[in-house]
PDB file of N, CA and C in Angstrom:
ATOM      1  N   UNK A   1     -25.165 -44.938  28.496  1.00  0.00           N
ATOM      2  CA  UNK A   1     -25.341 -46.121  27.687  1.00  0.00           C
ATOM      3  C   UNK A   1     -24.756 -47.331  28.415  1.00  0.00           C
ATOM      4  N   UNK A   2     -25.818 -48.293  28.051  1.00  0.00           N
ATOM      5  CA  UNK A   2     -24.888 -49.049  28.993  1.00  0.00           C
ATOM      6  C   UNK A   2     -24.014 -50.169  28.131  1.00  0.00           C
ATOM      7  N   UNK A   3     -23.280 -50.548  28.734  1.00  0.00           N
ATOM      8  CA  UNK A   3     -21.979 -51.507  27.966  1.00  0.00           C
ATOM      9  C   UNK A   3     -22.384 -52.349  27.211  1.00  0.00           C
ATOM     10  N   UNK A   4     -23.516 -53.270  27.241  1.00  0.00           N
ATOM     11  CA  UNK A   4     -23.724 -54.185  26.136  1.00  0.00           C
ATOM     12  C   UNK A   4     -24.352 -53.422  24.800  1.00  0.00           C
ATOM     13  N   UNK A   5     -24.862 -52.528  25.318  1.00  0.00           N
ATOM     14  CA  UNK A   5     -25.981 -51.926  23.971  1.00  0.00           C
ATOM     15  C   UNK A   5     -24.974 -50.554  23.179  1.00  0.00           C
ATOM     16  N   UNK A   6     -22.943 -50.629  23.595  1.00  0.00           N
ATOM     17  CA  UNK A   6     -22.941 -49.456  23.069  1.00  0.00           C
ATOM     18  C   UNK A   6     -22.896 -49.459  21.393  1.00  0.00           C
ATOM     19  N   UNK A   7     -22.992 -48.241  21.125  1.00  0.00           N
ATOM     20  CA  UNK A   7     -23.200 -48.529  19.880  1.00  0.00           C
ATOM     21  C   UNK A   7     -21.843 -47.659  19.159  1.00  0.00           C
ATOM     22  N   UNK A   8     -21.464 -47.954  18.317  1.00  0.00           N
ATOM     23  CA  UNK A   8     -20.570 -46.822  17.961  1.00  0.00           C
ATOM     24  C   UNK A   8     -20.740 -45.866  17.216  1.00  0.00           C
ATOM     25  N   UNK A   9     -19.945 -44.935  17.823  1.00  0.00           N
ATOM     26  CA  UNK A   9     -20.193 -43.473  17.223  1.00  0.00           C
ATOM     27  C   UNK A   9     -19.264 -42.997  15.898  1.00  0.00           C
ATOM     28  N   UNK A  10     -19.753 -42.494  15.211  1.00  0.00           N
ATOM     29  CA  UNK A  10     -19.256 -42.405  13.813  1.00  0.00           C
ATOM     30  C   UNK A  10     -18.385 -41.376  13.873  1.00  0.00           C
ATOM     31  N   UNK A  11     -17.134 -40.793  13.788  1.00  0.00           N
ATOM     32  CA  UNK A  11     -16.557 -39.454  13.555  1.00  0.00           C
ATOM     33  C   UNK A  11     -17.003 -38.628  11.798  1.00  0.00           C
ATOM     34  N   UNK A  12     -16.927 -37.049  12.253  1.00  0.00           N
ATOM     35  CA  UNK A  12     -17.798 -36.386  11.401  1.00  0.00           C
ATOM     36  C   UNK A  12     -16.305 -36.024  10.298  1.00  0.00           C
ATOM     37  N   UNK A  13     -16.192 -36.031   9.737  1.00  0.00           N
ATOM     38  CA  UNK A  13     -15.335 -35.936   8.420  1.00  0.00           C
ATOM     39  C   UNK A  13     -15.332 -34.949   7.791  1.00  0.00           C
ATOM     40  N   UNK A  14     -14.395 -34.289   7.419  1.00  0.00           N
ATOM     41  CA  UNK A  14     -14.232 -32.685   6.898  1.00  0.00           C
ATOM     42  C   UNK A  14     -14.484 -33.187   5.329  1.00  0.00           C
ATOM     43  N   UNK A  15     -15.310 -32.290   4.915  1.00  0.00           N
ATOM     44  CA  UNK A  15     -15.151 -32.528   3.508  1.00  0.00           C
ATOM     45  C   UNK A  15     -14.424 -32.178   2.593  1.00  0.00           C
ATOM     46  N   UNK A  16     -13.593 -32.445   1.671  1.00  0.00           N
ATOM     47  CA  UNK A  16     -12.369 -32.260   1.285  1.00  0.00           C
ATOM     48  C   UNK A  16     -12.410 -31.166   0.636  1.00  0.00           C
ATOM     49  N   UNK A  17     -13.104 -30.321   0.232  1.00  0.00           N
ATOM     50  CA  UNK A  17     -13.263 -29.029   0.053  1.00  0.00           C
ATOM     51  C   UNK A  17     -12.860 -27.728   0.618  1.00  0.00           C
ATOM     52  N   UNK A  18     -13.411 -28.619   2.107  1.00  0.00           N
ATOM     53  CA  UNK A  18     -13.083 -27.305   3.419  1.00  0.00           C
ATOM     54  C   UNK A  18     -11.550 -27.434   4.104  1.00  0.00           C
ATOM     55  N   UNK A  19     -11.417 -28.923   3.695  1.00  0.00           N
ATOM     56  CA  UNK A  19      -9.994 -28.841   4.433  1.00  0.00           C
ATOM     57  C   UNK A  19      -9.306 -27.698   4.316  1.00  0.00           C
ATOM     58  N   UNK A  20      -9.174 -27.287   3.177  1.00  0.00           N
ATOM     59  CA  UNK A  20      -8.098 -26.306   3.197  1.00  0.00           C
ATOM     60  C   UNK A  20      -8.230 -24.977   2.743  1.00  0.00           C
ATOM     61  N   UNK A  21      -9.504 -24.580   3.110  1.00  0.00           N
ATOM     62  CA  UNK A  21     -10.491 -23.197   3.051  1.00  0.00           C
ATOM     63  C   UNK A  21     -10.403 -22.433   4.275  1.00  0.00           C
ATOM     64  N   UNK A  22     -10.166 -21.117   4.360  1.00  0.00           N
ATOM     65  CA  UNK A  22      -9.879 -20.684   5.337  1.00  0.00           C
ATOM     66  C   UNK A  22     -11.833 -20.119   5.918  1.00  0.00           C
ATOM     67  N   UNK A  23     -12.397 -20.347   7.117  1.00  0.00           N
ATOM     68  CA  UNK A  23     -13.415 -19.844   7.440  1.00  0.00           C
ATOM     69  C   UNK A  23     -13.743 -18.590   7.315  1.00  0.00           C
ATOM     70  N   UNK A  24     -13.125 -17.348   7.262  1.00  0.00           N
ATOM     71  CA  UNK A  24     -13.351 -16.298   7.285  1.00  0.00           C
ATOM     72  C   UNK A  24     -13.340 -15.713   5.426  1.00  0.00           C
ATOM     73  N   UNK A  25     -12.722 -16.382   4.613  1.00  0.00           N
ATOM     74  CA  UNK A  25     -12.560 -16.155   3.373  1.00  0.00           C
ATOM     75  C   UNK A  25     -13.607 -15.474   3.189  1.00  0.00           C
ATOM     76  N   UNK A  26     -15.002 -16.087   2.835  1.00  0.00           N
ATOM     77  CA  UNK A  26     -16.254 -15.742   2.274  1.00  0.00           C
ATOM     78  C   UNK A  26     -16.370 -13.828   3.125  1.00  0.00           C
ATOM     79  N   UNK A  27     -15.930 -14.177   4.356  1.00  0.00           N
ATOM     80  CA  UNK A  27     -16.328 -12.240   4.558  1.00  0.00           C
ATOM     81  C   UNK A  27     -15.320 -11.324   3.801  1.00  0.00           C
ATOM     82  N   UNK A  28     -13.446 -12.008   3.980  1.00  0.00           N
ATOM     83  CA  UNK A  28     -12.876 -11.709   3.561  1.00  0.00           C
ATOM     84  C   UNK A  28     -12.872 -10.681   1.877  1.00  0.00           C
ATOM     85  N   UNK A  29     -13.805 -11.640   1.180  1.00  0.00           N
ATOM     86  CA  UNK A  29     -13.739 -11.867   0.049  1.00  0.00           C
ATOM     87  C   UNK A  29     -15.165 -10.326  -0.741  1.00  0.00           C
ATOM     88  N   UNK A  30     -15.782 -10.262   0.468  1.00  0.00           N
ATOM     89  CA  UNK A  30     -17.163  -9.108   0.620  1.00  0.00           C
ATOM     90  C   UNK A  30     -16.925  -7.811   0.879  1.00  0.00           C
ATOM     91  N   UNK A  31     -15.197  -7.848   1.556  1.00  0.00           N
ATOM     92  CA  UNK A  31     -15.190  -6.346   2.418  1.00  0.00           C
ATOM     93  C   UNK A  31     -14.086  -5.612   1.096  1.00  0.00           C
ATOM     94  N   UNK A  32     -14.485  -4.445   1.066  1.00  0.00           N
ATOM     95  CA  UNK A  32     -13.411  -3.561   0.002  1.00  0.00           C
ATOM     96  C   UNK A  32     -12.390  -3.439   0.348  1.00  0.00           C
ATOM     97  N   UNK A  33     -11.627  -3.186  -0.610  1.00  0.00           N
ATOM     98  CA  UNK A  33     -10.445  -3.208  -0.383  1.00  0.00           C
ATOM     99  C   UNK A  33     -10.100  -1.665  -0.288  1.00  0.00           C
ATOM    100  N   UNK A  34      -8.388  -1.195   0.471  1.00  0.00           N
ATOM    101  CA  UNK A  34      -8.320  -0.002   0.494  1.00  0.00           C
ATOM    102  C   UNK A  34      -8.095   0.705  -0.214  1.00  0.00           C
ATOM    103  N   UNK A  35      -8.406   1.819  -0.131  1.00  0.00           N
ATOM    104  CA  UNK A  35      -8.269   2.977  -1.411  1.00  0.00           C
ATOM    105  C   UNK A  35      -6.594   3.107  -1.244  1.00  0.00           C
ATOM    106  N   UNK A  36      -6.092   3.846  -2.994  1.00  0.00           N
ATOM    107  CA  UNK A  36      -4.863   3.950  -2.988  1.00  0.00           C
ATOM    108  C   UNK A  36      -5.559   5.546  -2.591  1.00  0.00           C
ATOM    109  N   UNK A  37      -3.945   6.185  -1.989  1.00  0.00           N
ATOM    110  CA  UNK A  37      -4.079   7.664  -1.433  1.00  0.00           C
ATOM    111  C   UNK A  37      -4.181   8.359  -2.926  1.00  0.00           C
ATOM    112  N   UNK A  38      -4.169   8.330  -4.305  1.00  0.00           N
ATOM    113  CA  UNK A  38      -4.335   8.470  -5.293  1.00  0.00           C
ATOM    114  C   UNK A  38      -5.652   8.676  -6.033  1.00  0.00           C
ATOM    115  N   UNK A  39      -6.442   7.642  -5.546  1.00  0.00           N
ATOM    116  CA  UNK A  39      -8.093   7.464  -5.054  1.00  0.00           C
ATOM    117  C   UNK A  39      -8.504   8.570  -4.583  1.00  0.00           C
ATOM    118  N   UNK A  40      -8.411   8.116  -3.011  1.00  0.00           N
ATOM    119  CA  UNK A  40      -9.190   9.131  -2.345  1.00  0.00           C
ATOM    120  C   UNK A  40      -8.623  10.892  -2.805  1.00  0.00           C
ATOM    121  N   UNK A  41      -7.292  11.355  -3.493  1.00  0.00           N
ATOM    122  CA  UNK A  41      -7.041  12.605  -3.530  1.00  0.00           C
ATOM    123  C   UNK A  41      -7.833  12.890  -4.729  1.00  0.00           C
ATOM    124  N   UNK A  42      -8.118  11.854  -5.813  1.00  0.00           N
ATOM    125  CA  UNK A  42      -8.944  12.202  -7.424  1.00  0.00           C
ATOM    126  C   UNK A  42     -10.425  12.565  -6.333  1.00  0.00           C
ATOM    127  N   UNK A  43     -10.622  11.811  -5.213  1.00  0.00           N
ATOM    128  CA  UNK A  43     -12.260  11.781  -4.717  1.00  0.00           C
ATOM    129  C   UNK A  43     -12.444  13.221  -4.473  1.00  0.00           C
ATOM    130  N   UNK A  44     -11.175  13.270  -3.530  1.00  0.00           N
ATOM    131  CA  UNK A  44     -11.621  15.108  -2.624  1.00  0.00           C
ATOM    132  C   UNK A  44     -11.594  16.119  -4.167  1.00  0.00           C
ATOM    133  N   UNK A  45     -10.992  15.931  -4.813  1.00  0.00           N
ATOM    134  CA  UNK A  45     -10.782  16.791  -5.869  1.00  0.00           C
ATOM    135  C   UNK A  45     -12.024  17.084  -6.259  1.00  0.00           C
ATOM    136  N   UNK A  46     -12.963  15.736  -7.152  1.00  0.00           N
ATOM    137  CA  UNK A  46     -13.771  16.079  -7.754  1.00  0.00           C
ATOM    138  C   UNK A  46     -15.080  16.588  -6.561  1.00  0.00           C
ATOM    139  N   UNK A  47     -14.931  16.061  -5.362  1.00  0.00           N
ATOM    140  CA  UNK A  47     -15.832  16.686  -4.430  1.00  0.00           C
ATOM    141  C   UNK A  47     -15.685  18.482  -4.181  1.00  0.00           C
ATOM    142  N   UNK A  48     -14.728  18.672  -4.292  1.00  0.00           N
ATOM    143  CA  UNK A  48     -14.379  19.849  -4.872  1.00  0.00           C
ATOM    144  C   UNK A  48     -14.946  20.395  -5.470  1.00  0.00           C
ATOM    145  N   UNK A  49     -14.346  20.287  -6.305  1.00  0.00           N
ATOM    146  CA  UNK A  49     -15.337  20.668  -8.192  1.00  0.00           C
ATOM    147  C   UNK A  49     -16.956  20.712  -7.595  1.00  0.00           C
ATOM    148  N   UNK A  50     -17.649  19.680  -7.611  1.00  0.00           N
ATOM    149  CA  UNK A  50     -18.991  19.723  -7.290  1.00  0.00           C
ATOM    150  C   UNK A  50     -19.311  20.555  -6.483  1.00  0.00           C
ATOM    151  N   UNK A  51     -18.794  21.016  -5.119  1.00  0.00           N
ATOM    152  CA  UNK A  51     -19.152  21.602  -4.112  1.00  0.00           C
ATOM    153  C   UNK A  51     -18.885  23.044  -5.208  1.00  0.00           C
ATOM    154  N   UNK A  52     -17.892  23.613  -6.034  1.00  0.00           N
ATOM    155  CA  UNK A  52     -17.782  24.841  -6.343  1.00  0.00           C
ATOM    156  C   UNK A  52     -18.542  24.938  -7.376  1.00  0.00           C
ATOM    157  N   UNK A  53     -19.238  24.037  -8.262  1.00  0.00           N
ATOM    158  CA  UNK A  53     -20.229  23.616  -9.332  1.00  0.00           C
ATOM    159  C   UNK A  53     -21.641  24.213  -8.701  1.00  0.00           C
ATOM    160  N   UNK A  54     -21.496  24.030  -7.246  1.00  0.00           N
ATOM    161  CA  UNK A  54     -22.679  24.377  -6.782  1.00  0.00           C
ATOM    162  C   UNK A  54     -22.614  25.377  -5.972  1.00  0.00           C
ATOM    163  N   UNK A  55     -22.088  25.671  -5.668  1.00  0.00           N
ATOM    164  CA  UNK A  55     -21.884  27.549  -5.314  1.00  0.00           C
ATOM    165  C   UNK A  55     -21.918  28.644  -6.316  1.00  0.00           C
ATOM    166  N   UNK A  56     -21.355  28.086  -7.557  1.00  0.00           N
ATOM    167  CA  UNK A  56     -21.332  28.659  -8.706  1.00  0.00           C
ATOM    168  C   UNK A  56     -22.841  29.103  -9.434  1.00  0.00           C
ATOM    169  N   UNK A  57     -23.815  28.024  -8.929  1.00  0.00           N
ATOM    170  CA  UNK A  57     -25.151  27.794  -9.552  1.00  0.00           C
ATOM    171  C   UNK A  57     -25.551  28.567  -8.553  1.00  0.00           C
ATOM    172  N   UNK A  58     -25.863  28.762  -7.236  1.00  0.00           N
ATOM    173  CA  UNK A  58     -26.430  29.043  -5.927  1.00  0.00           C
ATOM    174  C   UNK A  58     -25.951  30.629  -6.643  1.00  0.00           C
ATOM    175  N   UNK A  59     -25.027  31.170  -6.745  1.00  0.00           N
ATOM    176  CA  UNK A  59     -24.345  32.800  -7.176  1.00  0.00           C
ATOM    177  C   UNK A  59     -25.070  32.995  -8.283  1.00  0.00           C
ATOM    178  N   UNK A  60     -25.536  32.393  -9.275  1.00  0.00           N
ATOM    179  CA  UNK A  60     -26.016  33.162 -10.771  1.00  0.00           C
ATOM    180  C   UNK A  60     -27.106  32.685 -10.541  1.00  0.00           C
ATOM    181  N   UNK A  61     -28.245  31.921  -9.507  1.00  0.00           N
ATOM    182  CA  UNK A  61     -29.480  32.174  -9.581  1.00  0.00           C
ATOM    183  C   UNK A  61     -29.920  33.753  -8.515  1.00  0.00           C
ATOM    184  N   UNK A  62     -29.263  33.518  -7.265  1.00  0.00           N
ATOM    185  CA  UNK A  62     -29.250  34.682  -6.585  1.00  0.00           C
ATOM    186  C   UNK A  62     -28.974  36.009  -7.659  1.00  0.00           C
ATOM    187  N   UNK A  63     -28.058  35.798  -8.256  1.00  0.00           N
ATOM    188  CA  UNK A  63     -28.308  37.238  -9.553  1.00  0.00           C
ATOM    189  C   UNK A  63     -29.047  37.711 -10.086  1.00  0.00           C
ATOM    190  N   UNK A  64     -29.555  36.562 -10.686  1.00  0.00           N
ATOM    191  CA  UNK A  64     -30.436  36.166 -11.563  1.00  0.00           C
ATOM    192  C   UNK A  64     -32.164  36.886 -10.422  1.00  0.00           C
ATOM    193  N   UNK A  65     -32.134  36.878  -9.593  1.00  0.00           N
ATOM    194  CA  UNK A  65     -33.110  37.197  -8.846  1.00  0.00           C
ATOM    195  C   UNK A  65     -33.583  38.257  -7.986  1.00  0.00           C
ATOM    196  N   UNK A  66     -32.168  39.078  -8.006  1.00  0.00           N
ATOM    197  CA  UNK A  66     -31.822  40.602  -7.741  1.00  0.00           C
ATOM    198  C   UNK A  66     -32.214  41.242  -8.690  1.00  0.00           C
ATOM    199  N   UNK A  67     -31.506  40.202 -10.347  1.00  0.00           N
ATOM    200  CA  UNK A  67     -31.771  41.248 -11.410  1.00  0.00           C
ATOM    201  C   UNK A  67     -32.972  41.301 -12.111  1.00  0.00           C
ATOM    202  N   UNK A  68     -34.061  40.198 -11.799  1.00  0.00           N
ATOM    203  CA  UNK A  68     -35.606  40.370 -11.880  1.00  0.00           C
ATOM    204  C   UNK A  68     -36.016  41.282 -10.739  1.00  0.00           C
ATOM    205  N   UNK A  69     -35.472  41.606  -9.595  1.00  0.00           N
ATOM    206  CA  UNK A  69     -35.986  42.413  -8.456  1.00  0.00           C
ATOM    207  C   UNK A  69     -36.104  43.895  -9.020  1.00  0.00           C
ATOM    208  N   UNK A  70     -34.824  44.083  -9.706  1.00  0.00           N
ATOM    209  CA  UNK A  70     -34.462  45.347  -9.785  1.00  0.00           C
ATOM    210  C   UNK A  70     -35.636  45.878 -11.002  1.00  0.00           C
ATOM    211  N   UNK A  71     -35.436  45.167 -12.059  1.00  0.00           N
ATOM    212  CA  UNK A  71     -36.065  45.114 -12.986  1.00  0.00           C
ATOM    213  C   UNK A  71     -37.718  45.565 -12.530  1.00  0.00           C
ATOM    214  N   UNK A  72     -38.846  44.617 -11.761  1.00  0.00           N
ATOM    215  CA  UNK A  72     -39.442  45.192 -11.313  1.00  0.00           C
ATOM    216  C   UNK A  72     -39.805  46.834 -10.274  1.00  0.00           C
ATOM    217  N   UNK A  73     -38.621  46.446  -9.716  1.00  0.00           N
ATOM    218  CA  UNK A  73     -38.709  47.819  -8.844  1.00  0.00           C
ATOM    219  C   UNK A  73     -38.734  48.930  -9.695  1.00  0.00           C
ATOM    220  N   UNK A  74     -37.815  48.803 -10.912  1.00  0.00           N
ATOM    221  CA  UNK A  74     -38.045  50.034 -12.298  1.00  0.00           C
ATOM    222  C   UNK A  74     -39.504  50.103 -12.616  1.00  0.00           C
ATOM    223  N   UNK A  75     -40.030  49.192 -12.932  1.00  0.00           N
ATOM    224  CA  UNK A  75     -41.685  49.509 -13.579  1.00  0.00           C
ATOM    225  C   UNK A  75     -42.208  49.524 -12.518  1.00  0.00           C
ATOM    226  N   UNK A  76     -42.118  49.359 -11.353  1.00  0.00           N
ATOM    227  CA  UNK A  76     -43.006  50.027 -10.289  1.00  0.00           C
ATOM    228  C   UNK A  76     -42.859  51.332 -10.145  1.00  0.00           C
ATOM    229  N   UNK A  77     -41.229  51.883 -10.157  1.00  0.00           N
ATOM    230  CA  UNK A  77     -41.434  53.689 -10.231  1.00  0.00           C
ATOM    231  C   UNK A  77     -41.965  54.279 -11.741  1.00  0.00           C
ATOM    232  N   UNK A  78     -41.932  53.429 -12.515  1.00  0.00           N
ATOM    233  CA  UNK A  78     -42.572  53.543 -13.910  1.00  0.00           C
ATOM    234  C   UNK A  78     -44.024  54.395 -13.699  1.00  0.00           C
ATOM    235  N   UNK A  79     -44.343  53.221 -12.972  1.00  0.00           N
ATOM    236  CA  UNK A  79     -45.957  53.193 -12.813  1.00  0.00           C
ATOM    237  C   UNK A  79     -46.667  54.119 -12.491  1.00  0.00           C
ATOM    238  N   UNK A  80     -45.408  54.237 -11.034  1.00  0.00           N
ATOM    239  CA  UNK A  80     -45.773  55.645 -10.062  1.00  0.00           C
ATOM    240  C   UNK A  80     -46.007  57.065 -10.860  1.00  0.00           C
ATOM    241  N   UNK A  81     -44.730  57.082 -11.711  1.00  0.00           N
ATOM    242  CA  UNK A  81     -44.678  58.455 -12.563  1.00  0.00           C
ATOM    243  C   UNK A  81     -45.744  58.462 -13.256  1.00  0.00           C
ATOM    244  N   UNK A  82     -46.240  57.706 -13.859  1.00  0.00           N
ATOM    245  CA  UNK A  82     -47.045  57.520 -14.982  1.00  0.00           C
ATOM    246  C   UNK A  82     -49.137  57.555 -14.660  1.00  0.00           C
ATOM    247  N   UNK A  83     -49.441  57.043 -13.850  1.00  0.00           N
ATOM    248  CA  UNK A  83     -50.124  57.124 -13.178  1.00  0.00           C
ATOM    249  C   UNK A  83     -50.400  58.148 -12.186  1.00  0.00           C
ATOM    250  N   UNK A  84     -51.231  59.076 -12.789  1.00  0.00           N
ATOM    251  CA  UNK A  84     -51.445  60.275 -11.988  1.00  0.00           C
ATOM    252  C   UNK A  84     -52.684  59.997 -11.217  1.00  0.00           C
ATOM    253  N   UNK A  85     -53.043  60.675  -9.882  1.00  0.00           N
ATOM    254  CA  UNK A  85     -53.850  60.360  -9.096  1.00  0.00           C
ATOM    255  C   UNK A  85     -55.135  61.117 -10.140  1.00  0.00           C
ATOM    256  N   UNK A  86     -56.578  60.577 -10.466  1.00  0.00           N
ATOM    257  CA  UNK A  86     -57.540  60.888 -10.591  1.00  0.00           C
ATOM    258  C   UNK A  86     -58.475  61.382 -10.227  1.00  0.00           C
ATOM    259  N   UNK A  87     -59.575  62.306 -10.692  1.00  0.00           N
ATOM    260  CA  UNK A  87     -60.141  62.554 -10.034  1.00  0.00           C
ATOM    261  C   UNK A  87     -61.546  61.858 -10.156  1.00  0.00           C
ATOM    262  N   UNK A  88     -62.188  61.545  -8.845  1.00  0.00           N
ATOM    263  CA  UNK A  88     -63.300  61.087  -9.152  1.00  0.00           C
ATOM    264  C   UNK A  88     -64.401  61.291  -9.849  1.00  0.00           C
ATOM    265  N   UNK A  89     -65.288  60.380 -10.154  1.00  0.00           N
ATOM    266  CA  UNK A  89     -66.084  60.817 -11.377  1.00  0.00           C
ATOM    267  C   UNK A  89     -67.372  61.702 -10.319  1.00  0.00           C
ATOM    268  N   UNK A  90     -68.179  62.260 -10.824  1.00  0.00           N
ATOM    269  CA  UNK A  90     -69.089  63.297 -10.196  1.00  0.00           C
ATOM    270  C   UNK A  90     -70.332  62.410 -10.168  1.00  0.00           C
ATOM    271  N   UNK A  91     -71.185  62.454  -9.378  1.00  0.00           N
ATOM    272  CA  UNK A  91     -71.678  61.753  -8.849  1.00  0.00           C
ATOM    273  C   UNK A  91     -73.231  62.142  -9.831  1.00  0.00           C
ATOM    274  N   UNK A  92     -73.913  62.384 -11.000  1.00  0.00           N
ATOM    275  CA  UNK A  92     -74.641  63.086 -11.198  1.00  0.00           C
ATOM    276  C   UNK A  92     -76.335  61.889 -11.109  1.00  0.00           C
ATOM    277  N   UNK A  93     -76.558  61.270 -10.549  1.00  0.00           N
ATOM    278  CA  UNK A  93     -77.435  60.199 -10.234  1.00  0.00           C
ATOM    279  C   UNK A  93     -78.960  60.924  -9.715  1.00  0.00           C
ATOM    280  N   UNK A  94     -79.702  60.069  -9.679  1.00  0.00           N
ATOM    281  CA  UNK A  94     -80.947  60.829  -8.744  1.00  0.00           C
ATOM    282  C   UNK A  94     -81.069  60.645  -7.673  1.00  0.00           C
TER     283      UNK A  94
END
């Protein structure tokens, strides 16, 4: 610029809001906070529970599926006994 034409430059002004706002606040303000060790021991607990909630279910359907197995395998030797081999019918045709 040259010397007769300078012009002046304006300084940019904090707005009185931010003065005294810390920049990082807003992430600050997004991230969780830490668990008490009280927390996380109620967490593992009930993860617990669930995990044995479901082993528990996984054990009495597997039962549950032996004891329809078995059940069939009875009326299949049922069947066997019961069912005598036949004899074919005689062929008396022309």
């Amino acid at each position: 610029m040259a010397k007769g034409n300078q012009q002046q430059v304006e300084r940019r002004q904090t707005r009185s809001k931010n003065a005294t706002t810390h920049p990082g606040r807003i992430l600050l303000e997004a991230q969780a906070g830490r668990r008490k060790p009280e927390e996380i021991e109620n967490e593992k607990k009930a993860k617990g529970r669930r995990r044995q909630a479901r082993k528990d279910k996984e054990a009495r359907e597997e039962a549950a599926v032996f004891e329809i197995a078995e059940y069939e395998h009875q009326m299949a030797l049922e069947d066997k006994e019961t069912n005598f081999p036949r004899r074919q019918p005689s062929k008396l045709g022309p």
